[in-house]
PDB file of N, CA and C in Angstrom:
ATOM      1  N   UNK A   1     -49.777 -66.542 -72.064  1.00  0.00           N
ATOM      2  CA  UNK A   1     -50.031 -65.484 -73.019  1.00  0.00           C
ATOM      3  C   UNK A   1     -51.159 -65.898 -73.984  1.00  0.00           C
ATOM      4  N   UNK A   2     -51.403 -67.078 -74.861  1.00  0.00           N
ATOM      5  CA  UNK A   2     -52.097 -67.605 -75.067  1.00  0.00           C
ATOM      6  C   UNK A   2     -53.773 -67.274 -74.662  1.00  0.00           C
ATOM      7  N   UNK A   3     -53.514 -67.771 -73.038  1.00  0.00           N
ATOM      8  CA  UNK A   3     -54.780 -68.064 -72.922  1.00  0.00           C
ATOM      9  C   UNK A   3     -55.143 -66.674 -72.703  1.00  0.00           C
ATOM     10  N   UNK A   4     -54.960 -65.717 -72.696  1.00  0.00           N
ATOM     11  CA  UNK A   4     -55.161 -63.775 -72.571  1.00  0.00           C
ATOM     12  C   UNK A   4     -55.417 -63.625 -73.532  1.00  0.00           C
ATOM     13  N   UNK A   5     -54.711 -64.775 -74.715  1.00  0.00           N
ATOM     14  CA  UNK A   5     -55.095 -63.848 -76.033  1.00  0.00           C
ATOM     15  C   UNK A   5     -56.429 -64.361 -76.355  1.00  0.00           C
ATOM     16  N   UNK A   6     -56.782 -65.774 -76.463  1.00  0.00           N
ATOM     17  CA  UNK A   6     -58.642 -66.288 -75.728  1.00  0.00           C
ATOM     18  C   UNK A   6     -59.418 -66.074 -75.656  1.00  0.00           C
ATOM     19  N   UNK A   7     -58.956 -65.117 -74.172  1.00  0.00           N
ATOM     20  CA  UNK A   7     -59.898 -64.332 -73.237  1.00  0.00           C
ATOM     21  C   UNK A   7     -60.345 -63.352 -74.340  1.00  0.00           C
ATOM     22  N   UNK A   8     -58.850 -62.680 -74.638  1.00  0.00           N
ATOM     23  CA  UNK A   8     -59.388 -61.191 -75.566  1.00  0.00           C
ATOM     24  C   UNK A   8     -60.247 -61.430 -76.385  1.00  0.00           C
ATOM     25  N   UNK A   9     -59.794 -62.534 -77.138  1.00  0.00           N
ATOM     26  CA  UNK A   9     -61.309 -63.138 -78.539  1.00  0.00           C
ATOM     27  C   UNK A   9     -62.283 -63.117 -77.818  1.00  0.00           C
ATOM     28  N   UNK A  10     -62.747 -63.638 -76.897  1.00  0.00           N
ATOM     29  CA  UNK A  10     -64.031 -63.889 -76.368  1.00  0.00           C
ATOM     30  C   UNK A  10     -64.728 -62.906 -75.911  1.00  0.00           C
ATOM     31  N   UNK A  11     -64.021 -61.811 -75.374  1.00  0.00           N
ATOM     32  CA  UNK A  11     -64.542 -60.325 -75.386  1.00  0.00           C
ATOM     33  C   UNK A  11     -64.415 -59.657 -76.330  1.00  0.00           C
ATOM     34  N   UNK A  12     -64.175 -59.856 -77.564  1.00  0.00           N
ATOM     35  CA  UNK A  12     -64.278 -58.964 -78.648  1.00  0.00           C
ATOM     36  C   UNK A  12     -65.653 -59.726 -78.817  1.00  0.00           C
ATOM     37  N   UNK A  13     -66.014 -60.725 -78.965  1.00  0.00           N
ATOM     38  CA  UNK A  13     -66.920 -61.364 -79.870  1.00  0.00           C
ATOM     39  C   UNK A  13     -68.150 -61.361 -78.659  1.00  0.00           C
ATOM     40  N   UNK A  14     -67.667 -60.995 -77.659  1.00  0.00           N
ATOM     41  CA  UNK A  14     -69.757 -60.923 -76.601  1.00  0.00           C
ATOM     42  C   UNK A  14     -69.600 -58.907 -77.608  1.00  0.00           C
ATOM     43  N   UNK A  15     -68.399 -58.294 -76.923  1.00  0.00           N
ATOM     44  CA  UNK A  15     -68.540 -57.164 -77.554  1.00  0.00           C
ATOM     45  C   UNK A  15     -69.406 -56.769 -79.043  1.00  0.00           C
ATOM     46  N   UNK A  16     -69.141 -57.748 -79.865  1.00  0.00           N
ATOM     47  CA  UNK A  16     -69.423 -57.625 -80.748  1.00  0.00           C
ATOM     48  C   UNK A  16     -71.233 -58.213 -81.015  1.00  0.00           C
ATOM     49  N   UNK A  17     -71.225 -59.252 -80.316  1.00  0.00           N
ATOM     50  CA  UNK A  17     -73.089 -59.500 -80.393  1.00  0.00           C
ATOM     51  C   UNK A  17     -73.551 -58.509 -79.279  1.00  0.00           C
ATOM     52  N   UNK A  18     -73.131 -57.728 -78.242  1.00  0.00           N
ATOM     53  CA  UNK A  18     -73.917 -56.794 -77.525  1.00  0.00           C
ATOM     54  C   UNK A  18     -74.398 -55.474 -78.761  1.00  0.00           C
ATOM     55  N   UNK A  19     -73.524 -55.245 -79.328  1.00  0.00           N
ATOM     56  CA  UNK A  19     -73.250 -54.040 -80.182  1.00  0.00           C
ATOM     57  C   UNK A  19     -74.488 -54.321 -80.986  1.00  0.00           C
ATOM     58  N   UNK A  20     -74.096 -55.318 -81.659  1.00  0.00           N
ATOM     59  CA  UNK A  20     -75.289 -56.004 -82.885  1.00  0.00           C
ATOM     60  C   UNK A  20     -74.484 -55.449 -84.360  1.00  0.00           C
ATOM     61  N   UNK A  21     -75.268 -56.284 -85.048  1.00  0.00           N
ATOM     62  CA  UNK A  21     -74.389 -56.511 -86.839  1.00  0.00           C
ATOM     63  C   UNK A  21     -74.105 -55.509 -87.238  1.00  0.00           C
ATOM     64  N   UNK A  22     -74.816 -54.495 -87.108  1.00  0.00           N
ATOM     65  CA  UNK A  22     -74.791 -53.224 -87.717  1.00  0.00           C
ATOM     66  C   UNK A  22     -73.323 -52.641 -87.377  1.00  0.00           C
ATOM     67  N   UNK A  23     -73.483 -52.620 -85.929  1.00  0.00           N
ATOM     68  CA  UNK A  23     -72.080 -51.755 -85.498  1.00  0.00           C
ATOM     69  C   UNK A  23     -71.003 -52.441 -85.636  1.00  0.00           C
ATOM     70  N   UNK A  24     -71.273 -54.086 -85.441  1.00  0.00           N
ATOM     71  CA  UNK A  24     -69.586 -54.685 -85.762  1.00  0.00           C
ATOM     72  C   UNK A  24     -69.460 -54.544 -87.321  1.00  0.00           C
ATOM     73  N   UNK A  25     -70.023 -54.747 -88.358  1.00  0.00           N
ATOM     74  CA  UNK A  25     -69.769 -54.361 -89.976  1.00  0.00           C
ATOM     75  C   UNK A  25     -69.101 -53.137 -89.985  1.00  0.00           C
ATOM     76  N   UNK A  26     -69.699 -52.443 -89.390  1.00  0.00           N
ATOM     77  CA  UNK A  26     -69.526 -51.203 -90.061  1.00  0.00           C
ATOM     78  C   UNK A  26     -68.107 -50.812 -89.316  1.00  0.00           C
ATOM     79  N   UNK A  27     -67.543 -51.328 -88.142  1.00  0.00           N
ATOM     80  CA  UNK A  27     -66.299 -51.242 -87.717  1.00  0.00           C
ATOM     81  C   UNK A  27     -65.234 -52.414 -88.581  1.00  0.00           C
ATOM     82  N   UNK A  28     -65.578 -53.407 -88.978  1.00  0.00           N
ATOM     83  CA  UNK A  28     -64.861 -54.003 -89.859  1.00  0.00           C
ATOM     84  C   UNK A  28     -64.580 -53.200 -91.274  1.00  0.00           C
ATOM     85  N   UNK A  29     -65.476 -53.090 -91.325  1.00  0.00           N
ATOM     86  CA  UNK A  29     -65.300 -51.902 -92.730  1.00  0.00           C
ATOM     87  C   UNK A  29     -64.204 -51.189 -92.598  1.00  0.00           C
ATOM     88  N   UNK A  30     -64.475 -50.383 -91.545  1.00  0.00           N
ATOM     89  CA  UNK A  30     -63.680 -49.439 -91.468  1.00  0.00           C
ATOM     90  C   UNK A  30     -62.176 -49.315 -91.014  1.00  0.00           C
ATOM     91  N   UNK A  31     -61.853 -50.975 -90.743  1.00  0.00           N
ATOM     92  CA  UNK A  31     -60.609 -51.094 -90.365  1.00  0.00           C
ATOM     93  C   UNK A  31     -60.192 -51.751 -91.415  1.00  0.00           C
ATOM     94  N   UNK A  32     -60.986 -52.671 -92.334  1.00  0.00           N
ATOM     95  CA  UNK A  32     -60.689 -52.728 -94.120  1.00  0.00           C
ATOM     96  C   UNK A  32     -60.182 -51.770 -94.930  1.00  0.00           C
ATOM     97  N   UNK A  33     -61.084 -50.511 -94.274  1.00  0.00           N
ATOM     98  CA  UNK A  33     -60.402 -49.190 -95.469  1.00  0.00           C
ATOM     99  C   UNK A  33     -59.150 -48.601 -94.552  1.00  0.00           C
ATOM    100  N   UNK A  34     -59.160 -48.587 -93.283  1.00  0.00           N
ATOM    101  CA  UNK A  34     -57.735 -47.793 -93.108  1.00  0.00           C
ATOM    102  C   UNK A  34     -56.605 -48.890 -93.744  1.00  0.00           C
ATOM    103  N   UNK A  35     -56.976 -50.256 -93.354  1.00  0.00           N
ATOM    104  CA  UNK A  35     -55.578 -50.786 -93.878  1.00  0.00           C
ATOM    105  C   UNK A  35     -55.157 -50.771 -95.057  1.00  0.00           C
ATOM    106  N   UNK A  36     -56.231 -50.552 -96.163  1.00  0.00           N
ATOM    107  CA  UNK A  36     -55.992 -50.085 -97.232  1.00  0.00           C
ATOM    108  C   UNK A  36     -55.400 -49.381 -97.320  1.00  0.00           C
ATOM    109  N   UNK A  37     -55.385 -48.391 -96.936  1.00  0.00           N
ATOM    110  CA  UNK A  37     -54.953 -46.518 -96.798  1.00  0.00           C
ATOM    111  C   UNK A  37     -53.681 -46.843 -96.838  1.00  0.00           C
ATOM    112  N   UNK A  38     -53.415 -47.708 -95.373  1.00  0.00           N
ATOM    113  CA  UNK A  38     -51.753 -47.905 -94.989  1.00  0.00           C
ATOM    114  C   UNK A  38     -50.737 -48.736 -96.051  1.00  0.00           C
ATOM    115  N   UNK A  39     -51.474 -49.399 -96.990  1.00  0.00           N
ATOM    116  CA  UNK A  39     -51.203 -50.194 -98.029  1.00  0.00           C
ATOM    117  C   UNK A  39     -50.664 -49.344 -99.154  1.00  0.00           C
ATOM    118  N   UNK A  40     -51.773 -48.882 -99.740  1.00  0.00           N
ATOM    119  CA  UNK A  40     -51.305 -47.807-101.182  1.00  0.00           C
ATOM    120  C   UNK A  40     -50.585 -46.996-100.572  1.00  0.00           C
ATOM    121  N   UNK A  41     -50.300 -46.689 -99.140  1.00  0.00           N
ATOM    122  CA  UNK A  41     -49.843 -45.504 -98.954  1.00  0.00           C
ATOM    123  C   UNK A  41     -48.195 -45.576 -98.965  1.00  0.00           C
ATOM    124  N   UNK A  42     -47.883 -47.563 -98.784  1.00  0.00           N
ATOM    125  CA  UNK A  42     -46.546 -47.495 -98.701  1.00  0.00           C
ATOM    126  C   UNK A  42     -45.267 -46.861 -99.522  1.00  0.00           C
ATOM    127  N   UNK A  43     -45.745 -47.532-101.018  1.00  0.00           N
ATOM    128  CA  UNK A  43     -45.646 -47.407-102.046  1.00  0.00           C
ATOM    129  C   UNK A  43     -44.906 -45.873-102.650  1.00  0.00           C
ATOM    130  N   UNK A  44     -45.654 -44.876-102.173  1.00  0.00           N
ATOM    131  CA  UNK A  44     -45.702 -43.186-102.281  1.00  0.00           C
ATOM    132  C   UNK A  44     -44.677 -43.264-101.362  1.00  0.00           C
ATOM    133  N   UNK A  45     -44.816 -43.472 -99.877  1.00  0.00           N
ATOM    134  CA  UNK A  45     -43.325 -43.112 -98.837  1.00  0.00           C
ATOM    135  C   UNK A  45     -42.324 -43.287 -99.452  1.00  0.00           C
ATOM    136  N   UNK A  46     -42.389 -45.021 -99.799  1.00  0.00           N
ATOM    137  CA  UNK A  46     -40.873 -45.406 -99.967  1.00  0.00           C
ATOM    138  C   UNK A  46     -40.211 -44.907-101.719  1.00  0.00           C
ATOM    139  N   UNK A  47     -41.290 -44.485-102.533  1.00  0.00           N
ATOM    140  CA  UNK A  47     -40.528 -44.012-103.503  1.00  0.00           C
ATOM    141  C   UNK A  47     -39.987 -42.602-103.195  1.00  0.00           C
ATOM    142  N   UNK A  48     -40.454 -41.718-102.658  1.00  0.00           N
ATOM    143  CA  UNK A  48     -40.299 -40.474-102.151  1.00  0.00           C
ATOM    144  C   UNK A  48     -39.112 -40.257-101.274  1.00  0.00           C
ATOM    145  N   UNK A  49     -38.904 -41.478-100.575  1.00  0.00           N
ATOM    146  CA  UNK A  49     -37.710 -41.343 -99.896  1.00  0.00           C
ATOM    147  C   UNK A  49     -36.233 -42.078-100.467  1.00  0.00           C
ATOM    148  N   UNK A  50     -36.805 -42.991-101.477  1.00  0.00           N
ATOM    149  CA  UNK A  50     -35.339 -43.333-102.197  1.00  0.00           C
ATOM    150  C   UNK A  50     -35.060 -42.065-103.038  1.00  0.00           C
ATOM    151  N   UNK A  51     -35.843 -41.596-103.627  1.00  0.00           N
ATOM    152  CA  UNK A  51     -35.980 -40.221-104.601  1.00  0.00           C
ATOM    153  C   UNK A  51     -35.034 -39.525-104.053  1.00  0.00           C
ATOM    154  N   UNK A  52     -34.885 -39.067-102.633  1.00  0.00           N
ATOM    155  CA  UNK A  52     -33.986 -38.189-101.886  1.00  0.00           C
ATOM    156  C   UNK A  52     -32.591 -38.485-101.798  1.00  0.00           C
ATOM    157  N   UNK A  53     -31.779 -37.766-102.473  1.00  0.00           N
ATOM    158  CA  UNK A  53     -29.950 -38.338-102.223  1.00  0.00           C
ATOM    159  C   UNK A  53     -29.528 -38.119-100.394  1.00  0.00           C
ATOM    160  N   UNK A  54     -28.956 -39.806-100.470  1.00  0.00           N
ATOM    161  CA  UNK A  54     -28.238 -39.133 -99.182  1.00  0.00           C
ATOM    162  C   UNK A  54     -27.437 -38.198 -98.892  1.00  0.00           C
ATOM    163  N   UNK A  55     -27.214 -37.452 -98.128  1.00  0.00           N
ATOM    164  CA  UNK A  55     -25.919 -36.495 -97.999  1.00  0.00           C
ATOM    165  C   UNK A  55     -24.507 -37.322 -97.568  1.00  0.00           C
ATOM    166  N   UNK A  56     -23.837 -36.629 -98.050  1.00  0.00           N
ATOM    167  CA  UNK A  56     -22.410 -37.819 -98.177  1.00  0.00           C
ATOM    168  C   UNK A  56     -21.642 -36.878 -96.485  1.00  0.00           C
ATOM    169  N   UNK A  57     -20.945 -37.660 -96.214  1.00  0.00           N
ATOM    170  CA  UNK A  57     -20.384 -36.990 -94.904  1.00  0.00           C
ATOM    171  C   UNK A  57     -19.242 -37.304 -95.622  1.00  0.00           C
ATOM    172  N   UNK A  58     -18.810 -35.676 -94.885  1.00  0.00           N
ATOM    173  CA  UNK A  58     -17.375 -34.914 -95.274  1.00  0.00           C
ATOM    174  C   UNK A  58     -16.663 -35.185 -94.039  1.00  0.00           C
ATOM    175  N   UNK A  59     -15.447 -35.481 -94.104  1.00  0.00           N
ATOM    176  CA  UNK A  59     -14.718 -35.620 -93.026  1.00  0.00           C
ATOM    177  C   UNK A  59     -13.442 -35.266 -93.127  1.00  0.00           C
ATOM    178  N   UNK A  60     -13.006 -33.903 -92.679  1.00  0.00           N
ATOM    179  CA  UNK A  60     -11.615 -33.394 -92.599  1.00  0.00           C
ATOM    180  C   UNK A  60     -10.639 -33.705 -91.721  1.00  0.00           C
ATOM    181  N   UNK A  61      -9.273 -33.650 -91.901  1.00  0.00           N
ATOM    182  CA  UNK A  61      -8.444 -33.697 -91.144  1.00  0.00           C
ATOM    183  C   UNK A  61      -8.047 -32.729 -90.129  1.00  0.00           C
ATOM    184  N   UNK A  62      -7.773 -32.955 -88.876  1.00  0.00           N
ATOM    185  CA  UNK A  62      -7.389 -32.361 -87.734  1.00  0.00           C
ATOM    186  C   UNK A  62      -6.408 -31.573 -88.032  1.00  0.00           C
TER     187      UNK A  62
END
């Protein structure tokens, strides 16, 4: 598994000098700002969803 994972580096990185600086930056960038996104964004979910009461289960007798 290892050595696949390697391989994969080594084709990201010819990938990345075929492309040239321009295009690998500007894809780093841009996977800088989504993870951002996914970051501040946690924050908002998880208050929003403690915010919500659970519903209590009712359970009657037969």
């Amino acid at each position: 598994m290892a050595l696949w994972m390697l391989v994969a580096l080594a084709d990201l990185a010819i990938l990345a000098a075929a492309a040239g600086a321009l295009v690998t930056i500007s894809v780093l960038v841009a996977l800088a700002v989504l993870a951002g996104g996914f970051v501040a964004a946690r924050p908002l979910l998880t208050k929003r969803a403690a915010a919500v009461p659970a519903e209590s289960v009712v359970r009657r007798r037969a």
